[in-house]
C-alpha atoms as a PDB file:
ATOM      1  CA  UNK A   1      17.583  15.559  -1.140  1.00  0.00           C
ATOM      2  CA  UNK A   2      15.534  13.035   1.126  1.00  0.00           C
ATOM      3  CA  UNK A   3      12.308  14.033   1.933  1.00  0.00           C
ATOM      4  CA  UNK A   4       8.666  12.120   3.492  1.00  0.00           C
ATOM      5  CA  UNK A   5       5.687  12.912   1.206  1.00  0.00           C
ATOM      6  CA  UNK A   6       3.002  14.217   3.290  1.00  0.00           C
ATOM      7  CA  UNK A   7       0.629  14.827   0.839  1.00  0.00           C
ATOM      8  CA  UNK A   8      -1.167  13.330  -2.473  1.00  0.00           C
ATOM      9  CA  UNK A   9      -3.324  14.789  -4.890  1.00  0.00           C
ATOM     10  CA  UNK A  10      -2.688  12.291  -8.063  1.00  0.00           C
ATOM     11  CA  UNK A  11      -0.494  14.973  -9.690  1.00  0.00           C
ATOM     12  CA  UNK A  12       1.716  16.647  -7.239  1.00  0.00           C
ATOM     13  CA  UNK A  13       3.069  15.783  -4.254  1.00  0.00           C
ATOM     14  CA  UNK A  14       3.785  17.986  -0.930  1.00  0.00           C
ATOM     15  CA  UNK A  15       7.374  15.997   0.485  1.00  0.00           C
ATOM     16  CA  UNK A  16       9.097  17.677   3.726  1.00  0.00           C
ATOM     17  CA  UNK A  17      12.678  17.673   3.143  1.00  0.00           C
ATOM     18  CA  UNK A  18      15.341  17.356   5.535  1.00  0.00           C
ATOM     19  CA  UNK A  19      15.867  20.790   6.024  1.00  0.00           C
ATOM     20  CA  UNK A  20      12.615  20.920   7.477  1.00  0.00           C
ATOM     21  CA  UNK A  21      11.223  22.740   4.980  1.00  0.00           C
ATOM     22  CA  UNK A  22       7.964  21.603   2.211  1.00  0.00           C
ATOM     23  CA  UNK A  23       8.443  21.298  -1.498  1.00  0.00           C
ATOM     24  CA  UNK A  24       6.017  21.041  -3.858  1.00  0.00           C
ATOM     25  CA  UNK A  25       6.857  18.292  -6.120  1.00  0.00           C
ATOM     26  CA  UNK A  26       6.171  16.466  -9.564  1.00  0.00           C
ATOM     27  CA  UNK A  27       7.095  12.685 -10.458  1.00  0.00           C
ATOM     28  CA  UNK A  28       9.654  12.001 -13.384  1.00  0.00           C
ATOM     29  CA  UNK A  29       7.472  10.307 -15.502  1.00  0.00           C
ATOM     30  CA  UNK A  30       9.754   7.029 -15.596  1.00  0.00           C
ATOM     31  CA  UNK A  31       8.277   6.041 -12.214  1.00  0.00           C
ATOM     32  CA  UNK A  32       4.999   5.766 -13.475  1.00  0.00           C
ATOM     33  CA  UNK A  33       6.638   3.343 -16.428  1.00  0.00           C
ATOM     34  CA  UNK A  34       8.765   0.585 -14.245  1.00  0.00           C
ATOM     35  CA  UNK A  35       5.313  -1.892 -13.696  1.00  0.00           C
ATOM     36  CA  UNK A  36       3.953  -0.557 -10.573  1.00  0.00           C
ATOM     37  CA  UNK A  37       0.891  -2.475 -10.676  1.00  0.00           C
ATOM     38  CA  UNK A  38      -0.566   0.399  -8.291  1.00  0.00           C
ATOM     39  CA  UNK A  39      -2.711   2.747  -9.475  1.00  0.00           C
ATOM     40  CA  UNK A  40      -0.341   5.687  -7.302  1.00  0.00           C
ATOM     41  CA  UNK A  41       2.927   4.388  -7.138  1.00  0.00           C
ATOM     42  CA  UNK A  42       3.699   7.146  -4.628  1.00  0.00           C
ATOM     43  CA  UNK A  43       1.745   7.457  -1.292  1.00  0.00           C
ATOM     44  CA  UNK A  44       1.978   9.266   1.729  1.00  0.00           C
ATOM     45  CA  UNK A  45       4.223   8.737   4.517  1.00  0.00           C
ATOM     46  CA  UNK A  46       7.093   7.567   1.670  1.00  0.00           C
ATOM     47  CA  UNK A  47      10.521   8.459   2.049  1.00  0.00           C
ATOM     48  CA  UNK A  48      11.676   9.829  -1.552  1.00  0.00           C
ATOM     49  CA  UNK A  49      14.918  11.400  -3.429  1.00  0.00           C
ATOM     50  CA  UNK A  50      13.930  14.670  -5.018  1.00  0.00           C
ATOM     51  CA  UNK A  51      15.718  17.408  -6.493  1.00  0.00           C
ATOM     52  CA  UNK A  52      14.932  21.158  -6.908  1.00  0.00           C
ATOM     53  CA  UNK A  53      14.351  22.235 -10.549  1.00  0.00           C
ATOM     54  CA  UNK A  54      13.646  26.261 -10.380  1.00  0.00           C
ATOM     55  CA  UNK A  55      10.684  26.522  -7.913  1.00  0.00           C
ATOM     56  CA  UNK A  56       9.476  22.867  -7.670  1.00  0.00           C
ATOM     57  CA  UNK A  57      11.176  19.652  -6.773  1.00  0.00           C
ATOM     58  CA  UNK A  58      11.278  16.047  -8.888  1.00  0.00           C
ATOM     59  CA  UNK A  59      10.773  12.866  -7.329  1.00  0.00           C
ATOM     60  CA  UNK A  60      13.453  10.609  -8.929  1.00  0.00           C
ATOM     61  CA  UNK A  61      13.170   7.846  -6.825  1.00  0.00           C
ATOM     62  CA  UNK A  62      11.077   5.750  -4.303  1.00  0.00           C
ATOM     63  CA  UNK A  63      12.898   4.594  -1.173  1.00  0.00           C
ATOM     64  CA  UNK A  64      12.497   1.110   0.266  1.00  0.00           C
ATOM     65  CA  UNK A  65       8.986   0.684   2.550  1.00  0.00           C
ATOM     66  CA  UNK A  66       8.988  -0.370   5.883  1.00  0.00           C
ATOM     67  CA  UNK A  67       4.926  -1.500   5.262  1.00  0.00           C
ATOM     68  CA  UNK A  68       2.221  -0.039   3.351  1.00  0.00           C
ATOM     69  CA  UNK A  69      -1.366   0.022   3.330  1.00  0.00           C
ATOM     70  CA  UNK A  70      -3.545  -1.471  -0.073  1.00  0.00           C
ATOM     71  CA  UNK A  71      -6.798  -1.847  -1.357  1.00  0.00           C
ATOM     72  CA  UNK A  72      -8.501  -2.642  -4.554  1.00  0.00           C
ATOM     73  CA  UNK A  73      -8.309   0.455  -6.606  1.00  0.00           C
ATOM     74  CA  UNK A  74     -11.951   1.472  -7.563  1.00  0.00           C
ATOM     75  CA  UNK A  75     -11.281   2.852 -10.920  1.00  0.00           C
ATOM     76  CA  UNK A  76      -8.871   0.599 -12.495  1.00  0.00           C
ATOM     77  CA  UNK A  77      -8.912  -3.042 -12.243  1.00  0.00           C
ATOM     78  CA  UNK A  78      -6.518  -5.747 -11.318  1.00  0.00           C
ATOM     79  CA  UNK A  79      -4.950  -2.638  -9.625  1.00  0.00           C
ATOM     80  CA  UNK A  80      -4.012  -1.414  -6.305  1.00  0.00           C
ATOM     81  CA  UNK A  81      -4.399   2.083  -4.140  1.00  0.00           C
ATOM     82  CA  UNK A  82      -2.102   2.788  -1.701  1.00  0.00           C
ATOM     83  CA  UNK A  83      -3.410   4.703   1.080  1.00  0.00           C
ATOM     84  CA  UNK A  84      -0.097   5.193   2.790  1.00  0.00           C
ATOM     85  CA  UNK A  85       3.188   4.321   3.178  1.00  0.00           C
ATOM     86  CA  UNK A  86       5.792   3.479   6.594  1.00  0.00           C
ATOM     87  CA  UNK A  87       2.996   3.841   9.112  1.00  0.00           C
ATOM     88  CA  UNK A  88       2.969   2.444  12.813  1.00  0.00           C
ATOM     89  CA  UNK A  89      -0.383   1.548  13.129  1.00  0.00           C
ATOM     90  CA  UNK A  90      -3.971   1.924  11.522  1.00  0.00           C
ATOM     91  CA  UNK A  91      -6.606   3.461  13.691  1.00  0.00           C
ATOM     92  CA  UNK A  92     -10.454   2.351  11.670  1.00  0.00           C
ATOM     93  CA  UNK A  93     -12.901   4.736  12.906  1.00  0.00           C
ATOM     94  CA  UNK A  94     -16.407   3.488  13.048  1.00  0.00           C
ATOM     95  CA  UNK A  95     -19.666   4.510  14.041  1.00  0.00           C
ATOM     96  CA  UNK A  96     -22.778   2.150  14.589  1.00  0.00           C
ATOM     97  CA  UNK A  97     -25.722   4.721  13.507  1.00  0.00           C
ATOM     98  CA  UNK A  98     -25.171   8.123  11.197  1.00  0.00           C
ATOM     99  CA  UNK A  99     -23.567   6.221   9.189  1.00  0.00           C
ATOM    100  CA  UNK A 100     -23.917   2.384   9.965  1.00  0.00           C
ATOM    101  CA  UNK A 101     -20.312   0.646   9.527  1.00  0.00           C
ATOM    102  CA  UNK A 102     -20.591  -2.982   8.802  1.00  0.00           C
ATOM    103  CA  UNK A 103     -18.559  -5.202  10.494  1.00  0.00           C
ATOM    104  CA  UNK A 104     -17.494  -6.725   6.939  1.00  0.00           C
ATOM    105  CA  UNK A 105     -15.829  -3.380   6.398  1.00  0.00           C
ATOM    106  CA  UNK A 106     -13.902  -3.197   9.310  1.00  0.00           C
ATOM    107  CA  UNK A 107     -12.585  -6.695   8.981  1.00  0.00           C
ATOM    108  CA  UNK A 108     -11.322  -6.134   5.590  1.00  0.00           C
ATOM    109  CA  UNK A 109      -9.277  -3.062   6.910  1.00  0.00           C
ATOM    110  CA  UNK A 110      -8.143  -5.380   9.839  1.00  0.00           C
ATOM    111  CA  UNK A 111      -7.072  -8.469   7.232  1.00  0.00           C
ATOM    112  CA  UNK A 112      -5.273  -5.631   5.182  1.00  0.00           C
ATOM    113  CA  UNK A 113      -3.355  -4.013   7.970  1.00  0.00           C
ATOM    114  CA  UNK A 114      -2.464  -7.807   9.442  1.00  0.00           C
ATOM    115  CA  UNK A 115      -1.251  -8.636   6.046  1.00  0.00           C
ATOM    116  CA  UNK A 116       1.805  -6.705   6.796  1.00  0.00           C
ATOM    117  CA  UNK A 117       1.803  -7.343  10.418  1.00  0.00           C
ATOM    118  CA  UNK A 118       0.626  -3.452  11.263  1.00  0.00           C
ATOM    119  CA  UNK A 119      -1.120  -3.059  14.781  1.00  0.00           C
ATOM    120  CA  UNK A 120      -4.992  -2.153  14.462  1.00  0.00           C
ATOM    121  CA  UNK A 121      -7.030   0.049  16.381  1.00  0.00           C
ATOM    122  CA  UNK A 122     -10.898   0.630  16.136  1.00  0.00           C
ATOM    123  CA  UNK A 123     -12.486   3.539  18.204  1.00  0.00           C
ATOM    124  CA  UNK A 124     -16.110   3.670  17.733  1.00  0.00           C
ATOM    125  CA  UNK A 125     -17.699   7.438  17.640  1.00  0.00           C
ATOM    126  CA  UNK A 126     -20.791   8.784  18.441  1.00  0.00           C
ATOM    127  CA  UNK A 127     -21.396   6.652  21.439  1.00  0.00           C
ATOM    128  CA  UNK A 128     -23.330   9.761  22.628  1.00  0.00           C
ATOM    129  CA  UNK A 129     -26.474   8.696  19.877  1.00  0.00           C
ATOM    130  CA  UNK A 130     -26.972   5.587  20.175  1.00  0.00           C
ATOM    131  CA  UNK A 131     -30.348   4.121  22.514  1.00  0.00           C
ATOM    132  CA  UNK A 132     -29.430   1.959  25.367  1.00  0.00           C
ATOM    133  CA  UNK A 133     -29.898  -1.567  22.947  1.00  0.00           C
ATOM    134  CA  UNK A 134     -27.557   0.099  20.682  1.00  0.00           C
ATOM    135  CA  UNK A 135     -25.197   0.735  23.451  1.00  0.00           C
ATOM    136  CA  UNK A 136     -25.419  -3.149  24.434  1.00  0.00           C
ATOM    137  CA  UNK A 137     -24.708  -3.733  20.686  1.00  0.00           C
ATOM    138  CA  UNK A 138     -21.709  -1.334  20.829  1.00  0.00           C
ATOM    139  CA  UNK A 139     -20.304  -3.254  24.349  1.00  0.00           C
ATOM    140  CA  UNK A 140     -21.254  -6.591  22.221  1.00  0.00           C
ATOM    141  CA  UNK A 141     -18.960  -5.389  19.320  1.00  0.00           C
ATOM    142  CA  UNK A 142     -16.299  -4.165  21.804  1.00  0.00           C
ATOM    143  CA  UNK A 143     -15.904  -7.543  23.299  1.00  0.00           C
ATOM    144  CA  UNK A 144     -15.885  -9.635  20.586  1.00  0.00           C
ATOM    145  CA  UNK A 145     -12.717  -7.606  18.699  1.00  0.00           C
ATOM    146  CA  UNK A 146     -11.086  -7.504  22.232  1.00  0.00           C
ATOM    147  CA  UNK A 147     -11.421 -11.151  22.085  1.00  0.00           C
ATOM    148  CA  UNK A 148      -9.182 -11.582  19.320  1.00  0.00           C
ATOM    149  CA  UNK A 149      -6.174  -8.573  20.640  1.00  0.00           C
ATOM    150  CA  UNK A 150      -7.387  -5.883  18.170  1.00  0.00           C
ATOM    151  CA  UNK A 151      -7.215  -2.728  20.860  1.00  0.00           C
ATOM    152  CA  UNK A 152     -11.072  -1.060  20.805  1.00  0.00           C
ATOM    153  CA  UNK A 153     -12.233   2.200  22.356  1.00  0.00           C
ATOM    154  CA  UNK A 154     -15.526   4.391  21.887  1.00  0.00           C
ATOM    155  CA  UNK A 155     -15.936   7.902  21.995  1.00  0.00           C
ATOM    156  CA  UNK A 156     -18.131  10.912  21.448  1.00  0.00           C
ATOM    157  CA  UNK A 157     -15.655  13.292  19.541  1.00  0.00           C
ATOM    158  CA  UNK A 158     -18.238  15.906  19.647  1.00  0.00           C
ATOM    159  CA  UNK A 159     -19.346  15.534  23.312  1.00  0.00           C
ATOM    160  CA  UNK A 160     -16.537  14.282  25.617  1.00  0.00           C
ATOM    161  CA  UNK A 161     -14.863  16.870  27.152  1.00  0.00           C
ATOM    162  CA  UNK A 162     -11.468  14.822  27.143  1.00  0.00           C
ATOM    163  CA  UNK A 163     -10.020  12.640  24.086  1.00  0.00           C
ATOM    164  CA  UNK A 164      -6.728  11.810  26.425  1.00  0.00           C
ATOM    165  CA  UNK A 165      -7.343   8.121  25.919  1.00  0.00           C
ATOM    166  CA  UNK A 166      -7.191   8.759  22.006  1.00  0.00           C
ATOM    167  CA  UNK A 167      -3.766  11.152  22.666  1.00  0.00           C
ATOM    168  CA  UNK A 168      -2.544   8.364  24.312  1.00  0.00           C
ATOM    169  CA  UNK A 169      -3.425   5.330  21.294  1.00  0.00           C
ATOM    170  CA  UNK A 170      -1.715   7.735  18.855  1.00  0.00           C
ATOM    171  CA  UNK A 171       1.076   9.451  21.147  1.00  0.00           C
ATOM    172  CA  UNK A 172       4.907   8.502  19.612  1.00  0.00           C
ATOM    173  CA  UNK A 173       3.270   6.832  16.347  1.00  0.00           C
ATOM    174  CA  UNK A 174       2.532   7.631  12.374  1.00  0.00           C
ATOM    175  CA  UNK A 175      -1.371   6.593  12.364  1.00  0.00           C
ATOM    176  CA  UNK A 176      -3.393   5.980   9.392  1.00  0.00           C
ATOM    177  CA  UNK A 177      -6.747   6.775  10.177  1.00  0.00           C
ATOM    178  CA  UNK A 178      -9.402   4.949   7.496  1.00  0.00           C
ATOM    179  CA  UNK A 179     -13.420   4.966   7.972  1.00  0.00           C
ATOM    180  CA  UNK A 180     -16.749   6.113   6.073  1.00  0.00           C
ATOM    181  CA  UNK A 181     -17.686   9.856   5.176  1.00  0.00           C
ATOM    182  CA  UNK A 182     -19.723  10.978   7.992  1.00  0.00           C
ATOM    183  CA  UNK A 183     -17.876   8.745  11.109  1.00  0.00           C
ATOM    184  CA  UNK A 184     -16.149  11.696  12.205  1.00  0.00           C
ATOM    185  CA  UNK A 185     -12.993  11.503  11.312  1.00  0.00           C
ATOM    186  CA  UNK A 186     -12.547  15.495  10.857  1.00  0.00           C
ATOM    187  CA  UNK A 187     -14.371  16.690  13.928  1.00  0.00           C
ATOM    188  CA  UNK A 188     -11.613  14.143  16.198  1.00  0.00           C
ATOM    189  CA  UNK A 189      -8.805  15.450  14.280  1.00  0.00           C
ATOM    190  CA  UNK A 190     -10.184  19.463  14.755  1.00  0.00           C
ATOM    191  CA  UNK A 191     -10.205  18.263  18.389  1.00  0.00           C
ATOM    192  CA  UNK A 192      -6.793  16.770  18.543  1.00  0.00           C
ATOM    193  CA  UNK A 193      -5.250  20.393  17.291  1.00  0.00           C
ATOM    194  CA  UNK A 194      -7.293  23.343  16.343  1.00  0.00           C
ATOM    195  CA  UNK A 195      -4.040  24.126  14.382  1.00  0.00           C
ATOM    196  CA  UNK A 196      -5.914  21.176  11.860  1.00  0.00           C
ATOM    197  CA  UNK A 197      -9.021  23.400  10.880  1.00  0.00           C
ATOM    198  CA  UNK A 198      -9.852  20.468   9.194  1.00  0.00           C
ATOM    199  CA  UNK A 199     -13.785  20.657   7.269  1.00  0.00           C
ATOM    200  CA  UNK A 200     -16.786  18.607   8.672  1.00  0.00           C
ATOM    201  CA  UNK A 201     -19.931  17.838   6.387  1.00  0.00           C
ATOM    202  CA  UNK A 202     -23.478  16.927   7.296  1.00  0.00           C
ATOM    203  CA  UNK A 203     -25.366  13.583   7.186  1.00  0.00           C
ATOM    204  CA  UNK A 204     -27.718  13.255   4.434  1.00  0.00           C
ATOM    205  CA  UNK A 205     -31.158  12.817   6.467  1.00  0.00           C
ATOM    206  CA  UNK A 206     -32.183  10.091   3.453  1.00  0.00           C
ATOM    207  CA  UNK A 207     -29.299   7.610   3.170  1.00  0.00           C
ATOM    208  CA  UNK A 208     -27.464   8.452   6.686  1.00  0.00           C
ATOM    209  CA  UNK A 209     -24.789   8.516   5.123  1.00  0.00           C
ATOM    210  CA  UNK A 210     -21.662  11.382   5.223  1.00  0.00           C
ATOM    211  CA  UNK A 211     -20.574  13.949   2.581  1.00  0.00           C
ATOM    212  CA  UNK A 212     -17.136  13.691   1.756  1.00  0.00           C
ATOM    213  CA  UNK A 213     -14.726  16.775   3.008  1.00  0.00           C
ATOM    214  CA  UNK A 214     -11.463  14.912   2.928  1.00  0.00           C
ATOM    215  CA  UNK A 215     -10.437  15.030  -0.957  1.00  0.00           C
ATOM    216  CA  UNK A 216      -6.933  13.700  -0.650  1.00  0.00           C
ATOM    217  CA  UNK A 217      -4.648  11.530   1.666  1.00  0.00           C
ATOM    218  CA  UNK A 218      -2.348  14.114   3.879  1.00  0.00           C
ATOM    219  CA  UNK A 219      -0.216  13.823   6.619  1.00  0.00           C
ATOM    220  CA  UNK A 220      -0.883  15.730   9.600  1.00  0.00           C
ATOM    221  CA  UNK A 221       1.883  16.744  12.806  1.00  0.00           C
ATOM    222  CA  UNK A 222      -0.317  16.743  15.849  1.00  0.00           C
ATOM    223  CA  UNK A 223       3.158  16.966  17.891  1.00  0.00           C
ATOM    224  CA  UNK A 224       7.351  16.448  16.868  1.00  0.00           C
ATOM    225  CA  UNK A 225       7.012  12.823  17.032  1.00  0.00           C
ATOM    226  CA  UNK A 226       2.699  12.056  16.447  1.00  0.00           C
ATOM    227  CA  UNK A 227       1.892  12.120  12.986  1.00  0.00           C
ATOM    228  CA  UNK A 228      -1.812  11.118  11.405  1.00  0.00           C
ATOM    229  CA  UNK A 229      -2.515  10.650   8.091  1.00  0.00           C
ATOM    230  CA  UNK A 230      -5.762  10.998   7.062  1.00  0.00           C
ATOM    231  CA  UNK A 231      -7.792   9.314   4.184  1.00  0.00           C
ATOM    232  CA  UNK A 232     -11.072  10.512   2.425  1.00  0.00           C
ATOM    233  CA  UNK A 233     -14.017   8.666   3.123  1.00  0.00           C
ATOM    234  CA  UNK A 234     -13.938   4.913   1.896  1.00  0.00           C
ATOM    235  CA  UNK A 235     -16.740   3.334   0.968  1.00  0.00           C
ATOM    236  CA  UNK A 236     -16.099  -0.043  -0.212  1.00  0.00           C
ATOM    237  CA  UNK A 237     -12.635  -1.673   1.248  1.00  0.00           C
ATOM    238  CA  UNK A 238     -11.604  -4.728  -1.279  1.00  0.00           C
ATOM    239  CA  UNK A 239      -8.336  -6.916  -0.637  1.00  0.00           C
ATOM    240  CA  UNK A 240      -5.174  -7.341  -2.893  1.00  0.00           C
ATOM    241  CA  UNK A 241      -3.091  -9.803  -3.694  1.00  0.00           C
ATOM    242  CA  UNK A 242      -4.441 -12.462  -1.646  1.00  0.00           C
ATOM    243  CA  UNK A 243      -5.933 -15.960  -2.491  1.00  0.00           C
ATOM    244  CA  UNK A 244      -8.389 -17.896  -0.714  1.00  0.00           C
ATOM    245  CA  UNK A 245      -6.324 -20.287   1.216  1.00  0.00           C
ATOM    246  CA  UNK A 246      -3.994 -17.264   2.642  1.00  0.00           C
ATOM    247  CA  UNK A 247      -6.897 -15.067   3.976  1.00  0.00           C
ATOM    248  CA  UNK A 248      -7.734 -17.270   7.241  1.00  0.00           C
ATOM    249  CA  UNK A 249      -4.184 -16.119   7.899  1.00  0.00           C
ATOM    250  CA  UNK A 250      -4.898 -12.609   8.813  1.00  0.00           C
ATOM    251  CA  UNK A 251      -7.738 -13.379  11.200  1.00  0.00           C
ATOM    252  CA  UNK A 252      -6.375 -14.511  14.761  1.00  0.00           C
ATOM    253  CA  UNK A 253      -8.595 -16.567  15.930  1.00  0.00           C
ATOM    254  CA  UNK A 254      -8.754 -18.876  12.375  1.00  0.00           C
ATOM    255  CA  UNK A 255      -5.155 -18.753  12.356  1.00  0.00           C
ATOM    256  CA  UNK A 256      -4.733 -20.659  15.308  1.00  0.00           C
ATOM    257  CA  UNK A 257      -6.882 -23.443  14.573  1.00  0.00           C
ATOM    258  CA  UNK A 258      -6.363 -23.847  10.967  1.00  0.00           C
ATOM    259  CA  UNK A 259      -3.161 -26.259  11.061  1.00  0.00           C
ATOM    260  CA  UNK A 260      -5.664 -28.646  12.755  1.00  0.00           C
ATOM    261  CA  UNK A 261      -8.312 -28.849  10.053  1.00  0.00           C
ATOM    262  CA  UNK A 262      -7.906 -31.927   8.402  1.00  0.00           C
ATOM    263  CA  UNK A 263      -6.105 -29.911   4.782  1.00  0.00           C
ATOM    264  CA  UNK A 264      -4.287 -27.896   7.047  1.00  0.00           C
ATOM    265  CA  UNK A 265      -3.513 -24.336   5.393  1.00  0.00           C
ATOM    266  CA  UNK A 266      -5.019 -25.504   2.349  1.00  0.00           C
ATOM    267  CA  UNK A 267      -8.394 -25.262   4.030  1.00  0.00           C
ATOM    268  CA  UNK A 268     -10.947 -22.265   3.017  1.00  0.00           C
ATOM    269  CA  UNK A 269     -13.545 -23.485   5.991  1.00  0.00           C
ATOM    270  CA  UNK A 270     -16.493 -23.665   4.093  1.00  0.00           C
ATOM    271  CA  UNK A 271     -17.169 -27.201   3.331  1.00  0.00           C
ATOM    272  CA  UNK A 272     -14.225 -29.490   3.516  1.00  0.00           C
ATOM    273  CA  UNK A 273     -14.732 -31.741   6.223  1.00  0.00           C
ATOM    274  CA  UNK A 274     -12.817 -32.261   9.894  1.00  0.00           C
ATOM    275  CA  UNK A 275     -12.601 -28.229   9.823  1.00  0.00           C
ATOM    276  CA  UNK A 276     -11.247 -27.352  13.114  1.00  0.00           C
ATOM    277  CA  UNK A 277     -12.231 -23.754  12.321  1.00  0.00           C
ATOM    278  CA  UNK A 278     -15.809 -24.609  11.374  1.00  0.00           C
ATOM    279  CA  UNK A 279     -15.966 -26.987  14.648  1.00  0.00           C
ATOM    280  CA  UNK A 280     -14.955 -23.730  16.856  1.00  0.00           C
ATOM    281  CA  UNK A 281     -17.613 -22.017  15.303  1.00  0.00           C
ATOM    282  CA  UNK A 282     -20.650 -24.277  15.951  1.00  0.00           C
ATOM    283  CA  UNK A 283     -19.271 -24.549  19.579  1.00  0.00           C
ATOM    284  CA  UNK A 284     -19.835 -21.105  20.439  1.00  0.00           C
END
């Protein structure tokens, strides 16, 4: 049988089959054997060939990705984590106070998801907090990702009585949605379905930062054709499999200046000299 996993938890797997119906699931252990260098060979949103032994179903094979979502896995090194698997686009979810997300963060999740040419998304939360120079930082931070085609929002999930702008970013579309504990990433999803029910934690008062309540990637229907999967809090976002000369790649605006530098693509725009990228820069 074919099925889509929807959900993770390291040691069994929750797949949808194509009789519409949910299996849990083990892996044979040969998958985790064949040199996967990631550190969960299977990830949601994978399509995968199971078969029903008794009451449970095992995953025999992986089927070929359409895109998937890495980064450095925190426990084991020189390997990867898979967040997710055959996804549209990723939708970063940010806030700039309760917690603070650095704007190192969300271009690691942007050079990630452009690595495999998915569309990004950031939508900024808790607009509703923030003092009126805070809210001419947030229209600052607005413009300058707009500036470069990455599609920006900001919301209160907790205050505005309509998220229809939101509906409409994720209508038709398998969404990863990726931020820190504590940016709200539960309260929008309770708010796109109540069906979700999904848990909300408190910000510590000390570090302003969020309690995790999302223990495990999952897959959520918020309609026949919307899907979200959602991610537990990330902390720290490090790139894979990419050396210094490639990463200019993934940001737009370097990428179109960097055949002009004078080492073309083998520029890293730090110190080499006649670096078109580095000559943009001091012009702004």
């Amino acid at each position: 049988m074919i099925g889509r996993v929807l959900k993770s938890t390291g040691s069994w797997y929750e797949v949808a089959g194509e009789d519409q119906k949910k299996y849990a699931c083990r892996v044979r252990g040969k998958l985790r054997l064949e040199g996967y260098k990631e550190s969960n060979p299977i990830a949601v949103g994978d399509r995968v060939e199971f078969e029903l032994d008794k009451n449970e179903g095992i995953i025999s094979e992986i089927l070929p990705r359409t895109n998937h979502m890495l980064r450095q896995s925190v426990k084991r090194t020189g390997h990867a984590s898979v967040l997710a698997a055959n996804i549209d686009q990723v939708l970063i979810m940010a806030t700039l106070k309760q917690p603070r997300t650095s704007l190192g963060f969300i271009d690691r999740v942007l050079v990630s998801a452009e690595s495999f040419r998915i569309p990004q998304v950031i939508l900024f939360n808790k607009k509703d907090l923030l003092n009126k120079r805070e809210a001419e930082e947030l229209e600052h931070v607005l413009t300058l990702y707009q500036s470069i085609g990455v599609l920006t929002e900001s919301i209160s999930a907790q205050e505005d009585e309509s998220i229809e702008t939101v509906e409409k970013i994720l209508n038709d579309k398998v969404t990863l949605i990726a931020g820190h504990s504590g940016v709200g990433k539960s309260t929008l999803l309770n708010r796109l379905s109540p069906d979700f029910k999904q848990s909300t934690g408190a910000i510590s008062g000390y570090s302003e930062k969020g309690t995790h309540t999302t223990t495990f990637a999952e897959m959520l229907e918020v309609n026949a054709t919307t899907f979200i999967i959602d991610t537990p809090g990330i902390k720290e976002w490090g790139l894979v499999d990419m050396d210094q000369q490639e990463i200019s790649d993934y940001f737009p605006e370097m990428r179109s200046l960097r055949l002009e530098c004078k080492f073309g693509s083998r520029c890293l725009h730090i110190s080499e000299p006649k670096c078109a990228v580095k000559d943009a820069f001091e012009k702004i």
